[in-house]
N, C-alpha and C. Protein backbone atom coordinates (compact mmCIF):
# COMPACT_ATOMS: atom_id res chain seq x y z
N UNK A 1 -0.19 3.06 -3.10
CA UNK A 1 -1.03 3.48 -2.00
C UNK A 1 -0.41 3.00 -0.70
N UNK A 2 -0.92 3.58 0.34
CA UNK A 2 -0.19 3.20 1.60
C UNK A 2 -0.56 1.60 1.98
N UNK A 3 -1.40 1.19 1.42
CA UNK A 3 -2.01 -0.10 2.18
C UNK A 3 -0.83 -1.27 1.33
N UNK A 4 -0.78 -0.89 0.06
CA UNK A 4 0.03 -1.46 -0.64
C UNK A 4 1.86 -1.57 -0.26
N UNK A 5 2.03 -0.38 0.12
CA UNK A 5 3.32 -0.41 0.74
C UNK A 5 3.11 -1.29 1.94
N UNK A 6 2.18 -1.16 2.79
CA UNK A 6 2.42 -2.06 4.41
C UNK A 6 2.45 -3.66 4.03
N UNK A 7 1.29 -3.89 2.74
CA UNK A 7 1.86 -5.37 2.31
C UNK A 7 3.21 -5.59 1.83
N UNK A 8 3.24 -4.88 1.28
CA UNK A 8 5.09 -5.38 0.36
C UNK A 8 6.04 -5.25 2.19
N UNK A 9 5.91 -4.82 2.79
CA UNK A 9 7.02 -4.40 3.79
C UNK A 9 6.31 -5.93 4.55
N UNK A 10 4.97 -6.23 4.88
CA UNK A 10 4.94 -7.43 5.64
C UNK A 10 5.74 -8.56 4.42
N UNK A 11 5.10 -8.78 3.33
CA UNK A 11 6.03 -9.89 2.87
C UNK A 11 7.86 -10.21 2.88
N UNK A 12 7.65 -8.73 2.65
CA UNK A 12 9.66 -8.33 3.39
C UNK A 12 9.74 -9.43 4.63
N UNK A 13 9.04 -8.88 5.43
CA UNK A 13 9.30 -9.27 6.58
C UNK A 13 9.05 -10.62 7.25
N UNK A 14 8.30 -11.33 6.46
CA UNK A 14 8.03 -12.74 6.32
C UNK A 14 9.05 -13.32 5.77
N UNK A 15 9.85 -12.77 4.49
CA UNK A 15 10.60 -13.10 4.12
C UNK A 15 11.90 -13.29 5.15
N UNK A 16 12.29 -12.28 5.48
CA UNK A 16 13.51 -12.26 6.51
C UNK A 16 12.77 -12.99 7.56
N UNK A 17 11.81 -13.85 8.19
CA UNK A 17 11.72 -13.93 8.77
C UNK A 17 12.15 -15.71 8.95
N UNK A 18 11.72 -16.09 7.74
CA UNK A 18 12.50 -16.97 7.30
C UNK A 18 13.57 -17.75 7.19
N UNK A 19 14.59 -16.43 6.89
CA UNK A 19 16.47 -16.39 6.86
C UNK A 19 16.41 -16.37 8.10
N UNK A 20 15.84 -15.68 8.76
CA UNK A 20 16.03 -15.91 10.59
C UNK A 20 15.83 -17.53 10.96
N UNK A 21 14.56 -18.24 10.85
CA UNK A 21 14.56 -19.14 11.38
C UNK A 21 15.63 -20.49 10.85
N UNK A 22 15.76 -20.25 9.48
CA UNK A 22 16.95 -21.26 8.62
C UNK A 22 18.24 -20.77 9.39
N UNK A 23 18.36 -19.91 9.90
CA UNK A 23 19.81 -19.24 10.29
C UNK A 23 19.67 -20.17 11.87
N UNK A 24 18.89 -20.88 12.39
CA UNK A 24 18.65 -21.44 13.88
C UNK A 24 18.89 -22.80 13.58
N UNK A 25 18.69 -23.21 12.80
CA UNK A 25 18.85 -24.77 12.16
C UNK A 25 20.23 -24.81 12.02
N UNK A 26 21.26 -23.82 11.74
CA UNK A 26 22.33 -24.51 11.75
C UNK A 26 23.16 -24.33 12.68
N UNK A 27 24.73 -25.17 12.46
CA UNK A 27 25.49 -24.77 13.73
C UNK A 27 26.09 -23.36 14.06
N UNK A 28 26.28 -23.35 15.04
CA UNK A 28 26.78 -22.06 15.23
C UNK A 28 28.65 -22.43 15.87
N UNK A 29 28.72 -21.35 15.73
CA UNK A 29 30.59 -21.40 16.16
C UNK A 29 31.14 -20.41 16.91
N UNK A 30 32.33 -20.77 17.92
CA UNK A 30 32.40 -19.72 18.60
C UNK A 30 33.98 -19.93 19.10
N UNK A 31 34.39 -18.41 18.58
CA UNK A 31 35.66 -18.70 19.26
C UNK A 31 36.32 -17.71 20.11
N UNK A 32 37.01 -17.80 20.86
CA UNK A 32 37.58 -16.79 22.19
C UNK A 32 38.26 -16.81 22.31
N UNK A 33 39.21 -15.24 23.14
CA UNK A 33 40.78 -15.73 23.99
C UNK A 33 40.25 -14.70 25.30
N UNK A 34 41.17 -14.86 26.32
CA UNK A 34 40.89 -14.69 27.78
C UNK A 34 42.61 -14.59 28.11
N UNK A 35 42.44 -13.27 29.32
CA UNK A 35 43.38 -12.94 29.85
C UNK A 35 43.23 -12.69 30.82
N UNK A 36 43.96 -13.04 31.87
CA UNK A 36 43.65 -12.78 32.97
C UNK A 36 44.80 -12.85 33.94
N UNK A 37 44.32 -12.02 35.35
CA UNK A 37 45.42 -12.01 36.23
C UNK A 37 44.79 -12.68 37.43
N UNK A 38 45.05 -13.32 38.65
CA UNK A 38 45.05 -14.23 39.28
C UNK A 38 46.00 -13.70 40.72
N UNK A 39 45.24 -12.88 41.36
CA UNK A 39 46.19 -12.58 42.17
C UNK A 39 45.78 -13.41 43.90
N UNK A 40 47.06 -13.39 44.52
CA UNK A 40 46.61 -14.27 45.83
C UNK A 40 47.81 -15.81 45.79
N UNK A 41 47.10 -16.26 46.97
CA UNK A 41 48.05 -17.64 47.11
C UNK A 41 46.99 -18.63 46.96
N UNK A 42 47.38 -19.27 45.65
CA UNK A 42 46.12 -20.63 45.74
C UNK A 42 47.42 -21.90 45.64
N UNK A 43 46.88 -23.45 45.73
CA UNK A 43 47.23 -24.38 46.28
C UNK A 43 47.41 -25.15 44.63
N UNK A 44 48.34 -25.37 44.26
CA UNK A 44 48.86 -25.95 42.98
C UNK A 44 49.86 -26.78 42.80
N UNK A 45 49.27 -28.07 42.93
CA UNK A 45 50.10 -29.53 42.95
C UNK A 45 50.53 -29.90 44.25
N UNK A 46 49.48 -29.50 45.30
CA UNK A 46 50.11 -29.37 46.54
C UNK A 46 51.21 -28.20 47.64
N UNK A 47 51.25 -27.45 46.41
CA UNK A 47 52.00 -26.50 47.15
C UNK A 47 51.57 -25.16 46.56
N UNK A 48 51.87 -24.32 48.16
CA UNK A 48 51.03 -22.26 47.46
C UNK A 48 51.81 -22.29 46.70
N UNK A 49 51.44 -21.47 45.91
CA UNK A 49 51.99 -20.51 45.02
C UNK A 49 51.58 -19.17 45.29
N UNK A 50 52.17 -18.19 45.23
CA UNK A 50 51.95 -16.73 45.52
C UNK A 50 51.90 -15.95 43.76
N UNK A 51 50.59 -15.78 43.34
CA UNK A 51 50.68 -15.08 42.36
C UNK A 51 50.52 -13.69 42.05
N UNK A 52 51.39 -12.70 41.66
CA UNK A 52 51.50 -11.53 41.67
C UNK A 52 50.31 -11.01 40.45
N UNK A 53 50.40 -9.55 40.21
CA UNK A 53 49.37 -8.76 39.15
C UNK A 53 50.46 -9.03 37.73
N UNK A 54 51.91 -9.32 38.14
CA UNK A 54 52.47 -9.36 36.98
C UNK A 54 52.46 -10.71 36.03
N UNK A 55 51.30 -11.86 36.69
CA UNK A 55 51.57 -13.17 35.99
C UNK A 55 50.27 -13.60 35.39
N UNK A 56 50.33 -13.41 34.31
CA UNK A 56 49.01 -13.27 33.61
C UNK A 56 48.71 -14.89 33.05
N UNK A 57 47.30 -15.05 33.12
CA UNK A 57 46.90 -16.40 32.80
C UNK A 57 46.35 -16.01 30.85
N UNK A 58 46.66 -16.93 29.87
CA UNK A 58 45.76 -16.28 28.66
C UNK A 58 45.49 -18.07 28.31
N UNK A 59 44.59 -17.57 27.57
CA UNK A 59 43.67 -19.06 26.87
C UNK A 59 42.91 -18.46 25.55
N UNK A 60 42.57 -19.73 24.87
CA UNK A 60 41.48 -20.04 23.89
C UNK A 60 40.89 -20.89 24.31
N UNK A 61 39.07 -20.09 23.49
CA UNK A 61 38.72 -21.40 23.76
C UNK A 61 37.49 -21.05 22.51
N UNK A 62 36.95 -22.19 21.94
CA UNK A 62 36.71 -22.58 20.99
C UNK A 62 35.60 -23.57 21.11
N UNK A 63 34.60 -23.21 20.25
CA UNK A 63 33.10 -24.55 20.59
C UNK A 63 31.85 -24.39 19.40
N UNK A 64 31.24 -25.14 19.38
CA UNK A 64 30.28 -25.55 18.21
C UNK A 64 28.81 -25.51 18.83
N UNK A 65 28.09 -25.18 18.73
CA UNK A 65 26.21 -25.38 19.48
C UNK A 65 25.78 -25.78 17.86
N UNK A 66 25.19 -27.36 18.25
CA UNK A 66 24.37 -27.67 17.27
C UNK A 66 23.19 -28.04 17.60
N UNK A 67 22.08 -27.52 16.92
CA UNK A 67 20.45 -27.49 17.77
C UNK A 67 20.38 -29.50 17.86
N UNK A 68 19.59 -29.69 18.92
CA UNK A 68 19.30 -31.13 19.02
C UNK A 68 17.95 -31.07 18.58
N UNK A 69 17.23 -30.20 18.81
CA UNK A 69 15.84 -30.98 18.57
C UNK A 69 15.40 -29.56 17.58
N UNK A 70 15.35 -30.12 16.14
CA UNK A 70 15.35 -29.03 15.45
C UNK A 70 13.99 -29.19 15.06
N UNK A 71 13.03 -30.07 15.21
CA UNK A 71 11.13 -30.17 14.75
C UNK A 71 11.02 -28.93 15.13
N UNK A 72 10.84 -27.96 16.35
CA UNK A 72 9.82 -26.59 16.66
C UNK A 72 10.72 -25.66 15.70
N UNK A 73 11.99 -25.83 15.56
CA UNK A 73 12.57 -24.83 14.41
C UNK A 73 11.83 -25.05 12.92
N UNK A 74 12.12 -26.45 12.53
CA UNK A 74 11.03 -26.77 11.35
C UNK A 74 9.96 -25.86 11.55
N UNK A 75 9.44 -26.41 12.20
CA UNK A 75 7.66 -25.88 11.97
C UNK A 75 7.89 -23.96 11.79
N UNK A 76 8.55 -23.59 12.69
CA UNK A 76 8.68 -22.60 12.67
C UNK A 76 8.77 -22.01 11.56
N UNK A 77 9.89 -22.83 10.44
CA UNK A 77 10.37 -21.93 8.78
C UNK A 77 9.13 -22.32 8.32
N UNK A 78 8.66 -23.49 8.51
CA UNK A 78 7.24 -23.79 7.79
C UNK A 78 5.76 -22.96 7.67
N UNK A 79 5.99 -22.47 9.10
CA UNK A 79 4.90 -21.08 9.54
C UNK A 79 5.33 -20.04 8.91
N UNK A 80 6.91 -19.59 8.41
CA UNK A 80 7.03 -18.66 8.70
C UNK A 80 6.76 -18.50 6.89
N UNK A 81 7.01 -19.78 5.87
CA UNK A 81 6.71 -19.70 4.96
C UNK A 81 5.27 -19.73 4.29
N UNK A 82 4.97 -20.19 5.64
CA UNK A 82 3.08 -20.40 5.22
C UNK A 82 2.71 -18.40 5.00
N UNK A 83 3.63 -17.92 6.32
CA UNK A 83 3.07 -16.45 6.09
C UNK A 83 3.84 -15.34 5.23
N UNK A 84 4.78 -15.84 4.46
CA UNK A 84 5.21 -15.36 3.18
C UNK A 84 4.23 -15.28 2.19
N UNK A 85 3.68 -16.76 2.05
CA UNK A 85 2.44 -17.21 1.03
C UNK A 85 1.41 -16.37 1.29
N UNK A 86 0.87 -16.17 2.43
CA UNK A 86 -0.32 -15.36 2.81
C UNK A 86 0.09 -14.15 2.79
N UNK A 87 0.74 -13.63 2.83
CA UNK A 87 1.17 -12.35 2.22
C UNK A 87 1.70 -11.88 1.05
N UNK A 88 2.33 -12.49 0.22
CA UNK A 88 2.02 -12.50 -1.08
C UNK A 88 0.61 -12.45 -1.43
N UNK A 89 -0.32 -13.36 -1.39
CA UNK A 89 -1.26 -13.66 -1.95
C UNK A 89 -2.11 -12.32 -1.34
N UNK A 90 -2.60 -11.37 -0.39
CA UNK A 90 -3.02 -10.64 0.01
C UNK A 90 -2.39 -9.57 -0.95
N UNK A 91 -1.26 -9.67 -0.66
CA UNK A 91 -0.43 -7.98 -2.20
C UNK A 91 -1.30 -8.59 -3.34
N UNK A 92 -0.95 -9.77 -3.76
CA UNK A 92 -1.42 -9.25 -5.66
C UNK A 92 -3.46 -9.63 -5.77
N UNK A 93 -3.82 -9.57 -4.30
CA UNK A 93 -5.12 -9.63 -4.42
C UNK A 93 -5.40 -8.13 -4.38
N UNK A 94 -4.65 -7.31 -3.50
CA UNK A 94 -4.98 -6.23 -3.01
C UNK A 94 -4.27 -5.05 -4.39
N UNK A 95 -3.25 -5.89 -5.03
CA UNK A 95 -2.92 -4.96 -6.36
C UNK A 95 -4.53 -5.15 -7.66
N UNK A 96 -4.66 -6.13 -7.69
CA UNK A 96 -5.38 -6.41 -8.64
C UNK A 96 -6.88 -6.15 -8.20
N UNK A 97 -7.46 -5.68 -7.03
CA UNK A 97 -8.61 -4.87 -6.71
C UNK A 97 -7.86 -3.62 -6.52
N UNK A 98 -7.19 -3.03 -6.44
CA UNK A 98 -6.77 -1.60 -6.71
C UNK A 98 -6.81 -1.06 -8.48
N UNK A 99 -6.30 -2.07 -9.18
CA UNK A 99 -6.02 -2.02 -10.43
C UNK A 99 -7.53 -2.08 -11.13
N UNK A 100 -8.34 -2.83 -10.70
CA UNK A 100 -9.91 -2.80 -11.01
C UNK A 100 -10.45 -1.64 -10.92
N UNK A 101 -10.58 -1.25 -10.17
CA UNK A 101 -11.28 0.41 -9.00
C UNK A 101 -10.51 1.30 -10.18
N UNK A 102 -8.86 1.18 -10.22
CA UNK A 102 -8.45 2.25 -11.05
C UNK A 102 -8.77 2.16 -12.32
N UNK A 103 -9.56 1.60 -12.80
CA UNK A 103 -9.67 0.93 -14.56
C UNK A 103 -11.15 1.39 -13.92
N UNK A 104 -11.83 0.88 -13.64
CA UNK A 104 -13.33 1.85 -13.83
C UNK A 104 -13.60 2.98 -13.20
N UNK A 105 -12.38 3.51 -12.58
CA UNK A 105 -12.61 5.05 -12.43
C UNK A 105 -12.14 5.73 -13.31
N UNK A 106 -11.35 5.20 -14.09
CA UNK A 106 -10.55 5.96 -15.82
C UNK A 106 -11.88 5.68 -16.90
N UNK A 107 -12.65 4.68 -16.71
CA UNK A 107 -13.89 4.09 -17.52
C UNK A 107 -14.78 5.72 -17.66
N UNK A 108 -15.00 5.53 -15.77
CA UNK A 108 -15.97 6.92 -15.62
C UNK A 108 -15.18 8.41 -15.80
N UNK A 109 -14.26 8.43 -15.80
CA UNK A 109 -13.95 9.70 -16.11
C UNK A 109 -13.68 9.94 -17.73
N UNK A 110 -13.55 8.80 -18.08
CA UNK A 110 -13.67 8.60 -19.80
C UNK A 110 -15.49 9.24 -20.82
N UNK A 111 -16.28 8.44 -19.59
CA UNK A 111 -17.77 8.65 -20.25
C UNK A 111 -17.97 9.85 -19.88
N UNK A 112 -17.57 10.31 -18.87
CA UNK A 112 -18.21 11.73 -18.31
C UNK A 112 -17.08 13.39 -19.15
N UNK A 113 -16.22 12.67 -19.84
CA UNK A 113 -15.81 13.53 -20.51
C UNK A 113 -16.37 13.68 -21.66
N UNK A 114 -16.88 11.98 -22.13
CA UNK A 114 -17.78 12.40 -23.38
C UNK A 114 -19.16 13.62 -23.24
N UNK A 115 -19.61 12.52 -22.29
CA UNK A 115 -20.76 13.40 -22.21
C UNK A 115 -20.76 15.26 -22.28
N UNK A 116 -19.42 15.45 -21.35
CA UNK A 116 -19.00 17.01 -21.18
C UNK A 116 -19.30 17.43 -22.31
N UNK A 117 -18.54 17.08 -22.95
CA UNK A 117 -18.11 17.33 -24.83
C UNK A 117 -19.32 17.58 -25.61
N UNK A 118 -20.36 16.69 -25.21
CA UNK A 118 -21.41 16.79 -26.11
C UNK A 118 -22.67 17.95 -25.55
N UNK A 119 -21.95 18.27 -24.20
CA UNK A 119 -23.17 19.20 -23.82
C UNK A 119 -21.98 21.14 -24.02
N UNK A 120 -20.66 20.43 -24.29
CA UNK A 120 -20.04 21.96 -24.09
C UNK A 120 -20.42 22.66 -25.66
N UNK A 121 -20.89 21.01 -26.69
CA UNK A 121 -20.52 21.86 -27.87
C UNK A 121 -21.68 21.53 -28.28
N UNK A 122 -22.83 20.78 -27.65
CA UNK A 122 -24.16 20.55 -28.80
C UNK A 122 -25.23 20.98 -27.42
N UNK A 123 -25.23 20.06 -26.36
CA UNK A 123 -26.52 20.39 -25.50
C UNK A 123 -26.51 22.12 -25.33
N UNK A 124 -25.56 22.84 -24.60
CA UNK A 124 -25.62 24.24 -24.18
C UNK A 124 -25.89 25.21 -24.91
N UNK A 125 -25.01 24.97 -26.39
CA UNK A 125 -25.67 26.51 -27.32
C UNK A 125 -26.93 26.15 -27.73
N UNK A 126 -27.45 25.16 -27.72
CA UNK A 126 -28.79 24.67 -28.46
C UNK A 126 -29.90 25.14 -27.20
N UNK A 127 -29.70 24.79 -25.79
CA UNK A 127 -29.97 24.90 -24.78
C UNK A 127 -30.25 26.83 -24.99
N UNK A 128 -29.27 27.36 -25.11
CA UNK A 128 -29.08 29.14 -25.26
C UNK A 128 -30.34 29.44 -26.63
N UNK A 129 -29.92 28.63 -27.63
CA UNK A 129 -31.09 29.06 -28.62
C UNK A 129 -32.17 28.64 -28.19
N UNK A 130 -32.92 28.24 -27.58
CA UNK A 130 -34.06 27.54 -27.17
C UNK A 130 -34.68 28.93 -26.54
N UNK A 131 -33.73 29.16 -25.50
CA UNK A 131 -34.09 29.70 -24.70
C UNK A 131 -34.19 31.46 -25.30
N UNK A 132 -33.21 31.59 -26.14
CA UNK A 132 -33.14 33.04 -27.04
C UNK A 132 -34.26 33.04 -27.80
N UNK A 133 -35.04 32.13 -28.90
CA UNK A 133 -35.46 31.57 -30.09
C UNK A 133 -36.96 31.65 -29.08
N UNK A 134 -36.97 30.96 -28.42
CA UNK A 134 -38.69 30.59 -27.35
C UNK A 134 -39.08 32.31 -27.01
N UNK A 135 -37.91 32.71 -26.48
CA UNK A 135 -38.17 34.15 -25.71
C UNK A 135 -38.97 35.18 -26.99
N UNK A 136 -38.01 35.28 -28.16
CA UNK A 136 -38.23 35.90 -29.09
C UNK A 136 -39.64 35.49 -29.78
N UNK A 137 -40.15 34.36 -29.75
CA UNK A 137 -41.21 33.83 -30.25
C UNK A 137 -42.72 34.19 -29.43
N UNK A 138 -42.06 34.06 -28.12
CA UNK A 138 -43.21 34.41 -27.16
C UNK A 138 -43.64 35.21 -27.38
N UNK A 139 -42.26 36.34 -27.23
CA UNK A 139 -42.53 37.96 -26.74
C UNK A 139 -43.97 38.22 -28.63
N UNK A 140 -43.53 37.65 -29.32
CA UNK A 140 -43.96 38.26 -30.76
C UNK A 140 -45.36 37.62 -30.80
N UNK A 141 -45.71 36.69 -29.62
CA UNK A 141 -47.01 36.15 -30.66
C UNK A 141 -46.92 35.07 -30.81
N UNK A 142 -46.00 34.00 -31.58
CA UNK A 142 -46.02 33.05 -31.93
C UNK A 142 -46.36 32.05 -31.81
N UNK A 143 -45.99 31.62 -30.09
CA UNK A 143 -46.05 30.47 -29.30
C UNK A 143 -46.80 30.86 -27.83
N UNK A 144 -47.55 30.48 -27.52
CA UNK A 144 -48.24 30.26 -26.44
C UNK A 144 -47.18 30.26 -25.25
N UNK A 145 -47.85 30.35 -24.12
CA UNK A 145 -47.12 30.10 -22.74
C UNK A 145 -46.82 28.83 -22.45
N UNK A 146 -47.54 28.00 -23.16
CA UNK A 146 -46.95 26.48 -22.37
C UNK A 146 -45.89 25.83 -23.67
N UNK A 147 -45.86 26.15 -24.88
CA UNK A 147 -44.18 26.10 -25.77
C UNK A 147 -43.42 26.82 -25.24
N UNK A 148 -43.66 28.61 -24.86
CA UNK A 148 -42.32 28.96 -24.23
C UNK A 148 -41.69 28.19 -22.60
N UNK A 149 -42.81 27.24 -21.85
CA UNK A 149 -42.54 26.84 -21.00
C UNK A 149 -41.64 25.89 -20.86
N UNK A 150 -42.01 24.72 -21.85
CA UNK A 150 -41.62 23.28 -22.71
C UNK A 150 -40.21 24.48 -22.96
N UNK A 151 -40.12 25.23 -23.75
CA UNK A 151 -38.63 25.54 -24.54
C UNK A 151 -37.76 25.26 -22.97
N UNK A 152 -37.90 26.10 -21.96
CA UNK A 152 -37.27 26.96 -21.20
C UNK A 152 -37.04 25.54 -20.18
N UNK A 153 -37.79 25.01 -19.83
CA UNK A 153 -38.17 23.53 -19.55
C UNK A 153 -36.63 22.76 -19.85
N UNK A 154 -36.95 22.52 -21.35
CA UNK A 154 -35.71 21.70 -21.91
C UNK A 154 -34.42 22.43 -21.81
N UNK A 155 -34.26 23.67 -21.82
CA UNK A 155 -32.90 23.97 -21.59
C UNK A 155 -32.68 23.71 -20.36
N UNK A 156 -33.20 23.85 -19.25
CA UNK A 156 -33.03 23.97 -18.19
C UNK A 156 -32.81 22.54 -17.58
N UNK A 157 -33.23 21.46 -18.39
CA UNK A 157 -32.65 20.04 -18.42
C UNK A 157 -31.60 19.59 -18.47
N UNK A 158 -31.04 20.39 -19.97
CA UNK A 158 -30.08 20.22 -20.28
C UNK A 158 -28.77 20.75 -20.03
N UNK A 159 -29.04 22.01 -19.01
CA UNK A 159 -27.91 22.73 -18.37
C UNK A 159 -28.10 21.72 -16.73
N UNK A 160 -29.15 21.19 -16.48
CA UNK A 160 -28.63 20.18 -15.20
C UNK A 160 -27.67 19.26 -15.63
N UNK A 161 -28.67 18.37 -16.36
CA UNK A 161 -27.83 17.18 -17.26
C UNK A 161 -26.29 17.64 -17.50
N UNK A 162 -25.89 18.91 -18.10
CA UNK A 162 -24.40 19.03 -17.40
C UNK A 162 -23.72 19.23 -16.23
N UNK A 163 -24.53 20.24 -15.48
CA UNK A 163 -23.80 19.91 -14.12
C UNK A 163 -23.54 18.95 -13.65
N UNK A 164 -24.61 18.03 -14.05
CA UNK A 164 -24.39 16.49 -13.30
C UNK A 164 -23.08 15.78 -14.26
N UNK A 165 -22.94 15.85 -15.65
CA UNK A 165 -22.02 15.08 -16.08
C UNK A 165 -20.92 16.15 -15.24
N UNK A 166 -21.07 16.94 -15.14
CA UNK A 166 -19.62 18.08 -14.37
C UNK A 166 -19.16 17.36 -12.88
N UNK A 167 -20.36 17.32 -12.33
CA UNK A 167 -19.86 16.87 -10.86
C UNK A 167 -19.71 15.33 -11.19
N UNK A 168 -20.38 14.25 -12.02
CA UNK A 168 -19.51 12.77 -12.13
C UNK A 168 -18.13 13.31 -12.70
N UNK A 169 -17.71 13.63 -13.51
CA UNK A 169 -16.20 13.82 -13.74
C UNK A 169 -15.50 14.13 -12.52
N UNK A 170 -15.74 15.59 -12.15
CA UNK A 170 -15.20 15.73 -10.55
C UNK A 170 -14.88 15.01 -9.79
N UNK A 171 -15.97 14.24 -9.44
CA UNK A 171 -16.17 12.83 -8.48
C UNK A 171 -14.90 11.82 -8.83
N UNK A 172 -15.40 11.17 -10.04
CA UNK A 172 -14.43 10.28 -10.48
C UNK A 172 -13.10 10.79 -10.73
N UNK A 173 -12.66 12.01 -10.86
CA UNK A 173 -11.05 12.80 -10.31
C UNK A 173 -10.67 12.39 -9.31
N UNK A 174 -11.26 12.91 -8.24
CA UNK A 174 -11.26 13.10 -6.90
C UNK A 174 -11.23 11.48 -6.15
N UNK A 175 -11.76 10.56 -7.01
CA UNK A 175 -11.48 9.26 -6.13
C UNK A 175 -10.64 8.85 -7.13
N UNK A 176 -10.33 8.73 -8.03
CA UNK A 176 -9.24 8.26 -8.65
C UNK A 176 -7.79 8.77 -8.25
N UNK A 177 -7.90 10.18 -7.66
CA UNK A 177 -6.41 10.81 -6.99
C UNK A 177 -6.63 10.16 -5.24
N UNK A 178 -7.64 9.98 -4.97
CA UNK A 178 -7.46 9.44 -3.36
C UNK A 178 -7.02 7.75 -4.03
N UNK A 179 -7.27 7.03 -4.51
CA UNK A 179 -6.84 5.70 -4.69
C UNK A 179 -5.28 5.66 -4.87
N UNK A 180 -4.88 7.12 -5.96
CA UNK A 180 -3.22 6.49 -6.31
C UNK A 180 -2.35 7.31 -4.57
N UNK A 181 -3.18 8.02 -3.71
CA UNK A 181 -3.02 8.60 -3.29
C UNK A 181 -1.92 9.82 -3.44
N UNK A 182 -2.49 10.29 -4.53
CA UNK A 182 -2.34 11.63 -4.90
C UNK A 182 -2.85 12.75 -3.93
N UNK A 183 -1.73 14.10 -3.60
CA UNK A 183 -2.65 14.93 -2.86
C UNK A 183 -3.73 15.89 -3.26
């Protein structure tokens, strides 16, 4: 899910954030060369010198920066590991309530298939004979108006009673594909 990706990418990033601050703790190094031209009359050992574009000055130079006061760097890897931890711990909280939600939405789409099952192959044709069987009984005599009512009654229960197991299945589809974020 998307929420799940933005955690894994913050703990990434806690992570590197880390190698960044350990990367400040140590020395650093640096080395150079320089060329240069020097043109004009400057004053050298007491006497001008006239230096042309053709007399080139070159050098190295070479140096070390080692942090002096490395405590606010500490604290810093220390924060920065405190928020590794807190981000970890947010992913496998946020996997394992995703993983819940998805386990009892497979639960409900599990029961509501039973139920389907039992109304595609026992509630509905029984529901149809009721309603065939009551009609035929009425029309002849048999049964009064308030049995053919009761018949017509109960089918008519039992064809809700499926729509409704129809639309919980639906339902529980439909949020079980928005959770894995399925389109």
């Amino acid at each position: 899910t998307p929420e799940l990706v933005l955690l894994r990418s913050q703990t990434t990033v806690a992570d590197r954030q880390i190698e960044v601050d350990r990367a400040r703790l140590l020395p650093s190094f640096s080395l150079g060369y320089f060329n240069q031209s020097l043109i004009g009359i400057y004053n050298v050992g007491g006497q001008d010198v006239y230096y042309g574009g053709g007399k080139r000055f070159q050098g190295f130079i070479a140096g070390i920066a080692v942090p002096l006061f490395t405590g606010p760097l500490r604290a810093r890897v220390t924060a920065a590991r405190l928020g590794e931890q807190l981000s970890q711990a947010q992913l496998r909280l946020n996997e394992r309530n995703l993983s819940g939600e998805r386990d009892q939405l497979l639960l409900r789409i599990r029961q509501a298939e039973s139920s389907l099952t039992y109304y595609e192959q026992t509630g509905l044709p029984t529901a149809r004979l009721l309603v065939e069987k009551g009609g035929l009984a009425f029309r002849a005599g048999e049964i009064g108006y308030l049995d053919y009512f009761q018949a017509l009654s109960g089918a008519y229960q039992t064809r809700i009673g499926y729509l409704d197991a129809l639309n919980q299945y639906n339902q529980a589809v439909i949020n079980l594909e928005q959770l894995l974020g399925l389109p």
